[in-house]
N, C-alpha and C. Protein backbone atom coordinates (compact mmCIF):
# COMPACT_ATOMS: atom_id res chain seq x y z
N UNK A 1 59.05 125.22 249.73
CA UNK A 1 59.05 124.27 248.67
C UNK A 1 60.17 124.63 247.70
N UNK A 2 60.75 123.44 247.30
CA UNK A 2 62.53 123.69 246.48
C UNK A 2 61.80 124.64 245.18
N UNK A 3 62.19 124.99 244.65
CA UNK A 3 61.85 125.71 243.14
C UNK A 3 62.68 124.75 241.94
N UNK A 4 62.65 123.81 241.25
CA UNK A 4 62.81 123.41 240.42
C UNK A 4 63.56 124.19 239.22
N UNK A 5 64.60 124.26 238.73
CA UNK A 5 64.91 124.63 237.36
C UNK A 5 64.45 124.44 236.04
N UNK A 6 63.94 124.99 235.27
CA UNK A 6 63.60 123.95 233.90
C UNK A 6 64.64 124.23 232.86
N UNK A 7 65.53 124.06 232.72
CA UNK A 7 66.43 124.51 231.59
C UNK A 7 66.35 123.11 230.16
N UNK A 8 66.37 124.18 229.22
CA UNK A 8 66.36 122.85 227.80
C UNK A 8 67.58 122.58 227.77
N UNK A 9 67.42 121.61 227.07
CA UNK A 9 68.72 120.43 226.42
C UNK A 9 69.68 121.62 226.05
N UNK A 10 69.11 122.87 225.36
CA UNK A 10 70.21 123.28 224.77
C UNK A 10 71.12 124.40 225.52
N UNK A 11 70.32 124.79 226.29
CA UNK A 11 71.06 125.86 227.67
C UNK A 11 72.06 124.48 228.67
N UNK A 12 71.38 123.51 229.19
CA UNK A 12 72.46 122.59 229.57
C UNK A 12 73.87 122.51 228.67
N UNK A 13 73.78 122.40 227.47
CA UNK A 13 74.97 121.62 226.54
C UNK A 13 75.55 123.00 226.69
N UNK A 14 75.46 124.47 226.91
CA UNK A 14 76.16 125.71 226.46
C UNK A 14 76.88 125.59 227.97
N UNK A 15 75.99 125.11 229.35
CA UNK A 15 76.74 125.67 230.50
C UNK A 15 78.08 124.45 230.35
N UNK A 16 77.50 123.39 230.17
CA UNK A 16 78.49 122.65 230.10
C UNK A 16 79.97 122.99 229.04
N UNK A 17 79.65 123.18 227.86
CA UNK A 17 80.61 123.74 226.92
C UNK A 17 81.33 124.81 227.72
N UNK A 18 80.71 125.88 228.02
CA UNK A 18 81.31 127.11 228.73
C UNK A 18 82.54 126.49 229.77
N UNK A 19 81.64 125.40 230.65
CA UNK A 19 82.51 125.17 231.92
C UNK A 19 83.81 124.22 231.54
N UNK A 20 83.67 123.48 230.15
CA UNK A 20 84.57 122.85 229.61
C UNK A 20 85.76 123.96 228.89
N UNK A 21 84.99 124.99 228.46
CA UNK A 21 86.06 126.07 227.85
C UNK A 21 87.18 126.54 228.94
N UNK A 22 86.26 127.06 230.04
CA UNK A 22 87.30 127.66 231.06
C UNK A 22 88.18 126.57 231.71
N UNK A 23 87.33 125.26 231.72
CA UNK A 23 88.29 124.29 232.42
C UNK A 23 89.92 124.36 231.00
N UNK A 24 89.26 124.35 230.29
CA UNK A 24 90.71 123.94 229.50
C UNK A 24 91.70 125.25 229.60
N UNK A 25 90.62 126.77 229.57
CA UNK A 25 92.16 127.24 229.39
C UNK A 25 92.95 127.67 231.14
N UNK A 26 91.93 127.34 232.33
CA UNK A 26 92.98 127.50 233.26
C UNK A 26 93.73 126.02 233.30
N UNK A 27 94.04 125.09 232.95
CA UNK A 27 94.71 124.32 232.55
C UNK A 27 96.00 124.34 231.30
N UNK A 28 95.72 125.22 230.28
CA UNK A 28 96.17 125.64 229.68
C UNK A 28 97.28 126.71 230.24
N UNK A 29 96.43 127.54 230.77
CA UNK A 29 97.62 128.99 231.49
C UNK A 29 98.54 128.24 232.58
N UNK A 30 97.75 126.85 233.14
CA UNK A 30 98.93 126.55 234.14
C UNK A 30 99.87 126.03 233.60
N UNK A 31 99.69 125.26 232.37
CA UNK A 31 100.86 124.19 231.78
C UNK A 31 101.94 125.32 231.83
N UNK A 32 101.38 126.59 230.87
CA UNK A 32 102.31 127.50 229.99
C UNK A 32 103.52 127.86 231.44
N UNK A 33 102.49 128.18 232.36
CA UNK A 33 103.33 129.00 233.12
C UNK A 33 104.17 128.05 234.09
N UNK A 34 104.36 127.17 234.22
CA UNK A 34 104.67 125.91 234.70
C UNK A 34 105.91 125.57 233.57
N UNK A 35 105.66 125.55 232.49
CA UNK A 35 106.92 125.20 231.37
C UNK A 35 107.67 126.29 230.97
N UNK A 36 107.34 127.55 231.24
CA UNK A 36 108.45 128.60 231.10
C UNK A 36 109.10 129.04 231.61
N UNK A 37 109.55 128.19 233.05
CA UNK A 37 110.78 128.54 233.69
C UNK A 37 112.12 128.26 233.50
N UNK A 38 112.62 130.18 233.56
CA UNK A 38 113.80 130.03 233.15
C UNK A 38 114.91 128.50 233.44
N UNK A 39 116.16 128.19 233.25
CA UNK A 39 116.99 127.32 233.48
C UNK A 39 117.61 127.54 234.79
N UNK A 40 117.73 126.89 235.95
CA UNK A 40 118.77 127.13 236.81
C UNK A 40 119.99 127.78 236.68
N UNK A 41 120.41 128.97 236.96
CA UNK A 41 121.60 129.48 236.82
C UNK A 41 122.75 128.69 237.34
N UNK A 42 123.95 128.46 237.24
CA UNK A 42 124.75 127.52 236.98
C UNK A 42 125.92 128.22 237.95
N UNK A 43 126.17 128.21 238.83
CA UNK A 43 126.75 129.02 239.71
C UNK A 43 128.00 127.70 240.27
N UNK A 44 129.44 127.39 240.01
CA UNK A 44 131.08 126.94 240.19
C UNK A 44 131.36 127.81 241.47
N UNK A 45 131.01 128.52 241.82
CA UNK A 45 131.55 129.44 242.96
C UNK A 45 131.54 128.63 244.34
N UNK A 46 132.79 128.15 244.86
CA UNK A 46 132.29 126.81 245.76
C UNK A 46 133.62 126.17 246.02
N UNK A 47 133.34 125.33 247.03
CA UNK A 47 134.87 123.80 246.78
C UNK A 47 133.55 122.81 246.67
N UNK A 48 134.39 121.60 245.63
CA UNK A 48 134.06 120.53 245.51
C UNK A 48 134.64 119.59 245.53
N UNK A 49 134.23 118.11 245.97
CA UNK A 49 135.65 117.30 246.78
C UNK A 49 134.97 116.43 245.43
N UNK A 50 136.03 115.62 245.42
CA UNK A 50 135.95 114.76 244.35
C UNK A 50 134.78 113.72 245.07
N UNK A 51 134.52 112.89 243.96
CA UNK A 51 133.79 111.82 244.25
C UNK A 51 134.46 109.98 243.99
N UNK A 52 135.14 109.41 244.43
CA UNK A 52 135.99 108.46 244.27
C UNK A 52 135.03 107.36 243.16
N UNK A 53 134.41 107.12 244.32
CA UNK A 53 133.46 106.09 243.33
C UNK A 53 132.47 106.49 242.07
N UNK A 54 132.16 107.77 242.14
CA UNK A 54 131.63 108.17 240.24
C UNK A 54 133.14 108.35 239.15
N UNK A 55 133.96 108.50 239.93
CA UNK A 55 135.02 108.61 239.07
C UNK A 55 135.50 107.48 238.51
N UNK A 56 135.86 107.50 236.85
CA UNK A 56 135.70 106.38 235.96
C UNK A 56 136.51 106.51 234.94
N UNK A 57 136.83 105.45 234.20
CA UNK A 57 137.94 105.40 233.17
C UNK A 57 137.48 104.57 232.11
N UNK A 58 137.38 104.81 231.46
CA UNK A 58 136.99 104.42 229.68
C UNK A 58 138.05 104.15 229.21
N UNK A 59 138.39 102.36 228.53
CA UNK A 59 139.37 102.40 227.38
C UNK A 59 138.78 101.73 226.58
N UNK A 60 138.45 101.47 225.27
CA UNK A 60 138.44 101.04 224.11
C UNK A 60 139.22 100.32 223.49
N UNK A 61 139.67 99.28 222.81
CA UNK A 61 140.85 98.72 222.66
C UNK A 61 140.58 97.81 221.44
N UNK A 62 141.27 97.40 220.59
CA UNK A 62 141.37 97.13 219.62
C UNK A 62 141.33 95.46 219.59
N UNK A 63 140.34 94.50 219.45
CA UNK A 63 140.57 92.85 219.67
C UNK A 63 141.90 92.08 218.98
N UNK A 64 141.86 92.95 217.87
CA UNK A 64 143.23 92.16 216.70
C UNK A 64 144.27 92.41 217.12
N UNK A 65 144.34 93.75 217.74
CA UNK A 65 145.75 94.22 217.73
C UNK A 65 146.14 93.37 219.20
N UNK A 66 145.45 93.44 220.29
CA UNK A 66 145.57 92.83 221.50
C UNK A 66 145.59 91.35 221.52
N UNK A 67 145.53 90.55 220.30
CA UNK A 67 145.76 89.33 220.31
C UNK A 67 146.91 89.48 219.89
N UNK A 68 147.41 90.35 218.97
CA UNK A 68 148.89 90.29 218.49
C UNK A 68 150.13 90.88 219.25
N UNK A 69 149.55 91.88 220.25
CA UNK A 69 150.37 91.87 221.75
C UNK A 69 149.83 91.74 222.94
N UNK A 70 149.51 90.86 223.65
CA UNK A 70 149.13 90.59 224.79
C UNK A 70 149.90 91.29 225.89
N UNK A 71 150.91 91.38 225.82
CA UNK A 71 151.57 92.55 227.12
C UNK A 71 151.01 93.96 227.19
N UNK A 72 150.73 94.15 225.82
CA UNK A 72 150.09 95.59 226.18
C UNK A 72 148.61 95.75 226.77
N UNK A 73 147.73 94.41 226.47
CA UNK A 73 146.67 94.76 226.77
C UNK A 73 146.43 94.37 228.22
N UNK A 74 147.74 93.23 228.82
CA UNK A 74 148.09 92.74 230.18
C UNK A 74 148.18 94.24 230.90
N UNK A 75 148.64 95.02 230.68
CA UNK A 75 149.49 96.38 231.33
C UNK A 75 148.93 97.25 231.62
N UNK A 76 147.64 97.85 230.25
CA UNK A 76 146.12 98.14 231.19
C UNK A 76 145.87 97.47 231.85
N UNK A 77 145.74 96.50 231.76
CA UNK A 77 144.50 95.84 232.87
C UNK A 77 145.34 95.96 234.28
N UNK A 78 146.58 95.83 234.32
CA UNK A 78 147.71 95.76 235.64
C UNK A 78 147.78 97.25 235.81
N UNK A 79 147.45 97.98 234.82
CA UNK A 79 147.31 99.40 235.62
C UNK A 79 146.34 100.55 235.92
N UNK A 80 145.30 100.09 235.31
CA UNK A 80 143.94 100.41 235.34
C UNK A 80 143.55 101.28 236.36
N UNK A 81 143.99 101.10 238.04
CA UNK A 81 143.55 101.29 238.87
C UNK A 81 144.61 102.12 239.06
N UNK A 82 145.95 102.30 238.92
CA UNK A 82 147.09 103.56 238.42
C UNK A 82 146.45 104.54 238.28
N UNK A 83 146.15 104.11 236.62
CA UNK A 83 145.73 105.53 235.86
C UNK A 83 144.05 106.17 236.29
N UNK A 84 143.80 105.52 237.01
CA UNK A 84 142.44 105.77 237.86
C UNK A 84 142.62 106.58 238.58
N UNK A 85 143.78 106.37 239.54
CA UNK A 85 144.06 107.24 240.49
C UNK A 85 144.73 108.94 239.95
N UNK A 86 145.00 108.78 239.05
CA UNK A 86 145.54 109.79 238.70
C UNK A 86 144.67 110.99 238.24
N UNK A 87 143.68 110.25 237.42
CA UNK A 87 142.37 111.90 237.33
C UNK A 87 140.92 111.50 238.92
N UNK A 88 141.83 111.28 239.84
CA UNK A 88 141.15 111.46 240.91
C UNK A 88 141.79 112.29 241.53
N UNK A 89 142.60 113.05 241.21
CA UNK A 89 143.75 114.46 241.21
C UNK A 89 142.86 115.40 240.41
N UNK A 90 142.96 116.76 240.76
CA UNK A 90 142.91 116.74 242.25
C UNK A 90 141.64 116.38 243.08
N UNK A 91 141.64 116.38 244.49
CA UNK A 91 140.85 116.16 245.28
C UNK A 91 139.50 117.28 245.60
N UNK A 92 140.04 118.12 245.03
CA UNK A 92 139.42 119.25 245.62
C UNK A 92 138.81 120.98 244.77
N UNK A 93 138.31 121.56 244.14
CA UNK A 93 138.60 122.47 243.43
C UNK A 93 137.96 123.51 244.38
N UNK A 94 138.12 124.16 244.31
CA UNK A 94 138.26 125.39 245.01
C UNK A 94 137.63 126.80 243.63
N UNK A 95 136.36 127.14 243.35
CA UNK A 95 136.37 128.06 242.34
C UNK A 95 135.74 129.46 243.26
N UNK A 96 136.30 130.85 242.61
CA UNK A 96 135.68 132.08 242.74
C UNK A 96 135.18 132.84 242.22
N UNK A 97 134.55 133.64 242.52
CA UNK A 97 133.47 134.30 241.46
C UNK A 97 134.92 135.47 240.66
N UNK A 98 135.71 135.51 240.65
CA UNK A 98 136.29 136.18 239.79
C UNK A 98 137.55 135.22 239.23
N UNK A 99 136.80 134.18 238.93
CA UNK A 99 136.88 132.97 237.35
C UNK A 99 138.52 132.58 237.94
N UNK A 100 139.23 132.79 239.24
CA UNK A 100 140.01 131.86 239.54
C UNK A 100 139.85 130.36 239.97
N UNK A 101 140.44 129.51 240.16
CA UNK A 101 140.36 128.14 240.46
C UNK A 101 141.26 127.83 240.90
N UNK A 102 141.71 126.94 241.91
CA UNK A 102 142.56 126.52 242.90
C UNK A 102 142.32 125.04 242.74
N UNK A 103 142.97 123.72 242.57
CA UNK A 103 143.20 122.46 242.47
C UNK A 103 143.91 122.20 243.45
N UNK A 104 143.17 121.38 244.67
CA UNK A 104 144.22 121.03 245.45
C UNK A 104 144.20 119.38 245.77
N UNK A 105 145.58 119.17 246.10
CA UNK A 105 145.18 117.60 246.54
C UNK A 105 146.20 117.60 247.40
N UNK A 106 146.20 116.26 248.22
CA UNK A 106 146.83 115.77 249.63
C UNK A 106 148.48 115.76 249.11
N UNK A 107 149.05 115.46 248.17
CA UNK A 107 149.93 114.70 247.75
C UNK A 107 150.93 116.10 247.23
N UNK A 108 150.34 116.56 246.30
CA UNK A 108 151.05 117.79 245.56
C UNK A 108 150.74 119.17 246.10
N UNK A 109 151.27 120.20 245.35
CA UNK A 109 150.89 121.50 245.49
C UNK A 109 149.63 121.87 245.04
N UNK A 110 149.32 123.12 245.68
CA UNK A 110 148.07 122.81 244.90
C UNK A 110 148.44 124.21 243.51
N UNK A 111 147.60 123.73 242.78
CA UNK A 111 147.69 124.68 241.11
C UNK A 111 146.75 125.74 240.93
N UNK A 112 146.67 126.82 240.34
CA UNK A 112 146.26 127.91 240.16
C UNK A 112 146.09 128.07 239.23
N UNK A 113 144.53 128.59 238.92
CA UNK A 113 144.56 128.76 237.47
C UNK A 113 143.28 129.32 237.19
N UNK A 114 142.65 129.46 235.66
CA UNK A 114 141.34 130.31 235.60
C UNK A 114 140.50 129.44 235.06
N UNK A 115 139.08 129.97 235.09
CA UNK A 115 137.73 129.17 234.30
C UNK A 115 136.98 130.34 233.41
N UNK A 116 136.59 129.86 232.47
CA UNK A 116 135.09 130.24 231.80
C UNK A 116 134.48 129.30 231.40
N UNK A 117 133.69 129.87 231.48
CA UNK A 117 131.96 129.49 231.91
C UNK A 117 131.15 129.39 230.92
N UNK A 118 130.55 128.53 230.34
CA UNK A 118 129.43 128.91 229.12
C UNK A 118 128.12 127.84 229.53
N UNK A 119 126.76 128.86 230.56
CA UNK A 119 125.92 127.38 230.69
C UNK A 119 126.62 126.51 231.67
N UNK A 120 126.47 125.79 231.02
CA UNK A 120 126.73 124.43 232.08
C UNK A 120 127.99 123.84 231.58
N UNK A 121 128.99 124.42 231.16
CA UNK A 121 129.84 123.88 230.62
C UNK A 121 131.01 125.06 231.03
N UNK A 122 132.12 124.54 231.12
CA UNK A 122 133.61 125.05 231.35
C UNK A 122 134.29 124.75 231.30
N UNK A 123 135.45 125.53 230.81
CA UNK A 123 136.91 125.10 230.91
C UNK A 123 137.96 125.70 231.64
N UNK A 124 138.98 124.83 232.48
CA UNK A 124 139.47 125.16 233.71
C UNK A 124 141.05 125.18 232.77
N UNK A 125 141.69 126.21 232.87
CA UNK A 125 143.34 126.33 231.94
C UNK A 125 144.17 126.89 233.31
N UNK A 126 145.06 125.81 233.36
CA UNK A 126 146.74 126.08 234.44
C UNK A 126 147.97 125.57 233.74
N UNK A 127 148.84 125.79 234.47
CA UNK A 127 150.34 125.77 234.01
C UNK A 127 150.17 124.16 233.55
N UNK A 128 149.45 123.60 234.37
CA UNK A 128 149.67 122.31 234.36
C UNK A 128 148.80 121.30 233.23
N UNK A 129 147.67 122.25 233.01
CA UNK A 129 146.43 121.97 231.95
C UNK A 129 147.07 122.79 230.70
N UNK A 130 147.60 122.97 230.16
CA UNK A 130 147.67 124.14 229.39
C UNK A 130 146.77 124.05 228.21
N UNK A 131 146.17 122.96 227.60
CA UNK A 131 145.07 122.87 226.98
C UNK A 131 143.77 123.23 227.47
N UNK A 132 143.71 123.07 228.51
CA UNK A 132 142.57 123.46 229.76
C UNK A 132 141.69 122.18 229.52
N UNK A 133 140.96 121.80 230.41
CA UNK A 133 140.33 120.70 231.12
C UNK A 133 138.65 121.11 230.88
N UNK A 134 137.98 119.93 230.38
CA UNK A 134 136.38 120.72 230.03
C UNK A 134 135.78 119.82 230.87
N UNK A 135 134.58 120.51 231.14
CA UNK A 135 133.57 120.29 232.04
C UNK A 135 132.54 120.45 232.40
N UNK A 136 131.63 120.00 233.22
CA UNK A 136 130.01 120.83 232.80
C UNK A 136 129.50 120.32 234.69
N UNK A 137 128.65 121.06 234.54
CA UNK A 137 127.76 120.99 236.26
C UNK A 137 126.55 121.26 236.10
N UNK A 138 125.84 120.93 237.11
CA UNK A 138 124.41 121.28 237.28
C UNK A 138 124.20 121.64 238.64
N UNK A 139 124.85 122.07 238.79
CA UNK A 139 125.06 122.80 240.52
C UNK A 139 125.02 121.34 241.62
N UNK A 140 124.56 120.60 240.86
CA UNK A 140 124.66 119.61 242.41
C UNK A 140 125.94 118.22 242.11
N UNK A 141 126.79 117.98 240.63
CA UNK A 141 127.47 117.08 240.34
C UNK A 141 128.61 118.19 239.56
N UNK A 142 129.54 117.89 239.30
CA UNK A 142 130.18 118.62 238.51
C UNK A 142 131.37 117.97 237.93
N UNK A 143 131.69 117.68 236.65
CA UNK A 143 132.15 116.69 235.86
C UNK A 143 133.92 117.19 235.04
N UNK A 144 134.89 116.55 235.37
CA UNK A 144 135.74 117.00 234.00
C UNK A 144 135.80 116.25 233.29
N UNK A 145 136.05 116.47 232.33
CA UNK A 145 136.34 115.44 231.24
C UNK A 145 137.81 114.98 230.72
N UNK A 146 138.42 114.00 230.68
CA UNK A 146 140.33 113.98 230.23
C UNK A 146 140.23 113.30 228.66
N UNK A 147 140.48 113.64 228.04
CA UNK A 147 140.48 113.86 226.86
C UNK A 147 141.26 112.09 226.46
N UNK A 148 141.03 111.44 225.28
CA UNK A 148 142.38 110.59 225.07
C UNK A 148 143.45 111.13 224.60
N UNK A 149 143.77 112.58 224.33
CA UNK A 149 144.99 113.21 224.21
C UNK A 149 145.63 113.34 226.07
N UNK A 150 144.69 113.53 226.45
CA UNK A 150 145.73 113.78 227.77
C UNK A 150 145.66 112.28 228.46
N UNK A 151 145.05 111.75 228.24
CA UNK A 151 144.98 110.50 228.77
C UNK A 151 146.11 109.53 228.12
N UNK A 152 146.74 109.60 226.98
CA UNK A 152 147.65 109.00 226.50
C UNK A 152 149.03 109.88 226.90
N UNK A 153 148.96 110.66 227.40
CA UNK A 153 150.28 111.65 227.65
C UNK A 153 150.82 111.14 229.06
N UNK A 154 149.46 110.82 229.85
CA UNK A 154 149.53 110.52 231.31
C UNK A 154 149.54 108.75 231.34
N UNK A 155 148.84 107.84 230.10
CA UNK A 155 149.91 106.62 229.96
C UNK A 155 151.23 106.62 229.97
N UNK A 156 151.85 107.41 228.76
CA UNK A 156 153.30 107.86 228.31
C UNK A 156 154.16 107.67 229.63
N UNK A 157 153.67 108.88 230.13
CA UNK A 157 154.10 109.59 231.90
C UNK A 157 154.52 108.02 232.54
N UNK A 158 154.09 106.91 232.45
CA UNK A 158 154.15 105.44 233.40
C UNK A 158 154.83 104.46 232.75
N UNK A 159 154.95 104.67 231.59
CA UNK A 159 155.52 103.99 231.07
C UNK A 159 157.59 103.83 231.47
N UNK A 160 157.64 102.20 231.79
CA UNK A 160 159.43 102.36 231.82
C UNK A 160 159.80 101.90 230.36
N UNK A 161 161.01 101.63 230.19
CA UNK A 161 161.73 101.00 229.36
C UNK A 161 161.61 99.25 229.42
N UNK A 162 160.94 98.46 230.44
CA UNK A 162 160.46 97.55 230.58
C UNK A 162 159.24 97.03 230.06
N UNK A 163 158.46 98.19 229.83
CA UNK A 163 156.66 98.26 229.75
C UNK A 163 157.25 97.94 227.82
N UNK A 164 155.87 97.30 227.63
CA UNK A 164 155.89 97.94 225.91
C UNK A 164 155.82 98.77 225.42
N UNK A 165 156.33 99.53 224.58
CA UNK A 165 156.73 100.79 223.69
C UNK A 165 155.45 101.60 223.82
N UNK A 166 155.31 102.44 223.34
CA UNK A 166 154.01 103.47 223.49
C UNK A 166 153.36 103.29 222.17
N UNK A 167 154.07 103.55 221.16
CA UNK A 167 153.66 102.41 219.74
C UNK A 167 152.46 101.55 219.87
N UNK A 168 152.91 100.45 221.16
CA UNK A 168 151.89 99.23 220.76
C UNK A 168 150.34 100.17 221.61
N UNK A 169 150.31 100.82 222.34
CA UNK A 169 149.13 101.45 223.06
C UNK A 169 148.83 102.02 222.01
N UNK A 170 149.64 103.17 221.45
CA UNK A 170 148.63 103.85 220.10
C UNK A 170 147.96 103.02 219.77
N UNK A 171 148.36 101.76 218.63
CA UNK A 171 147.74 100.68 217.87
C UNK A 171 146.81 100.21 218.37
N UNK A 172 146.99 99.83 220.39
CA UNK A 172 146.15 99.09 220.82
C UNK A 172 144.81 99.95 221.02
N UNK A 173 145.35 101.29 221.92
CA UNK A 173 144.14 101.81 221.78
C UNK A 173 142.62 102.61 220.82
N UNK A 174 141.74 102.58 221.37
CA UNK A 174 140.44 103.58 220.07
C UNK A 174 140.32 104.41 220.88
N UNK A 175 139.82 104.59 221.79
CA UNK A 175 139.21 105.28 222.88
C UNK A 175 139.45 105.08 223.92
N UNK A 176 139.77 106.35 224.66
CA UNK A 176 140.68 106.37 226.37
C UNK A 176 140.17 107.73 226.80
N UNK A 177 139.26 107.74 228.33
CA UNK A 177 138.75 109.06 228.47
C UNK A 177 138.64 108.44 229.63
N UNK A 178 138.74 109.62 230.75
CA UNK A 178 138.09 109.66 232.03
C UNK A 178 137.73 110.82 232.34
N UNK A 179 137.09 110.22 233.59
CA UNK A 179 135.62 111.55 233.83
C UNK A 179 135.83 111.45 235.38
N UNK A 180 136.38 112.62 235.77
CA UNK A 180 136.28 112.96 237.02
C UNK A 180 134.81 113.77 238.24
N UNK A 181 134.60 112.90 238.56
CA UNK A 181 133.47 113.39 239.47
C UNK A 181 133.07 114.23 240.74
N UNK A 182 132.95 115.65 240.82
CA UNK A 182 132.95 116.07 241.91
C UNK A 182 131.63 116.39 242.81
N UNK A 183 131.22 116.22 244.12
CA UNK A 183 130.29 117.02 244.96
C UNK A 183 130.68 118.09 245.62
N UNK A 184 129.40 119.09 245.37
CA UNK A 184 129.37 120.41 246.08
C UNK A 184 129.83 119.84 247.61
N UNK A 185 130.57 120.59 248.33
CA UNK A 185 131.26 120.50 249.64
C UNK A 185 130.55 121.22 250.45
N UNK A 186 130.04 121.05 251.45
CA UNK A 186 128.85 122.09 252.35
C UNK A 186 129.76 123.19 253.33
N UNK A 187 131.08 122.26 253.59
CA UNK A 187 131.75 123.57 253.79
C UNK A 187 133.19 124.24 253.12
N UNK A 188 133.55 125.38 253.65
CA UNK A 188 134.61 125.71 252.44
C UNK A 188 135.92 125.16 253.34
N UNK A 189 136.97 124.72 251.96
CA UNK A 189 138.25 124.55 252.29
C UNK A 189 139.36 125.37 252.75
């Protein structure tokens, strides 16, 4: 014959409380230990091929001034896909754990040069960068950034004596940046 329990109202409400206590704090210890993992270490050591299609060009442009020269704002737009191509250079980076970097692409030589590292963020300095080039990764995308200082240097660079003066681009432009996109490469170059 079963044996029956008799417990009062008030021994029920304690097992229950109890079993509500422990429920919360192994719930508790899991959140904690679940949210205190360190950050992914951030490891450039690698080739990465560019990415054509994340790679992108930002211009900003001024409405007044581009009604008052229309050739200049004609000349982006006619070269857009130019200056596109140009921070899709290089193709390739090449980094080592002793903070060299190698830039290579199909077309040119390739360039040599160094990185540091801070986090998720870096800057890559060569003969050819001499400001050095910033950038950031998360081990699986890895980004540069072109400044509108270098981005107007590398307009300059295209400009003929035919094009409009560099003048009317200052005026025309606010903002000019591109962002070069690279993927980790599974094998090395």
């Amino acid at each position: 014959m079963p044996i029956l329990h008799n417990y009062s109202p008030k021994k029920i409400f304690m097992k229950i409380r109890r079993f509500l206590t422990v429920a919360t704090l192994v719930v508790l210890a899991y959140s904690l230990t679940s949210c205190n993992k360190e950050p992914e270490q951030i490891v450039l050591t690698g080739s990465w091929g560019i990415d054509t299609a994340k790679t992108s060009l930002i211009i900003l442009y001024n409405q007044v001034v581009a009604d008052e020269n229309p050739l200049a704002l004609n000349y982006l737009k006619a070269n857009k896909e130019r200056i596109r191509n140009f921070i899709k250079k290089p193709q390739t980076l090449v980094f080592s754990g002793t903070n060299s970097v190698v830039l290579k692409s199909e077309e040119d030589d390739d360039v040599e040069g160094t990185f540091t590292q801070n986090d998720y963020y870096f800057t890559i300095t060569a003969l050819s960068y001499p400001n050095g080039l910033s950038g950031a990764s998360d081990n699986v995308l890895l980004e540069i950034y072109y400044s509108k200082e270098y981005m107007m240097d590398l307009l300059y660079s295209i400009l003929t004596p035919n094009d409009p003066p560099a003048s009317a681009f200052n005026q025309l432009i606010d903002s000019f940046e591109g962002i070069g996109v690279y993927n980790r490469m599974l094998l090395p170059v």
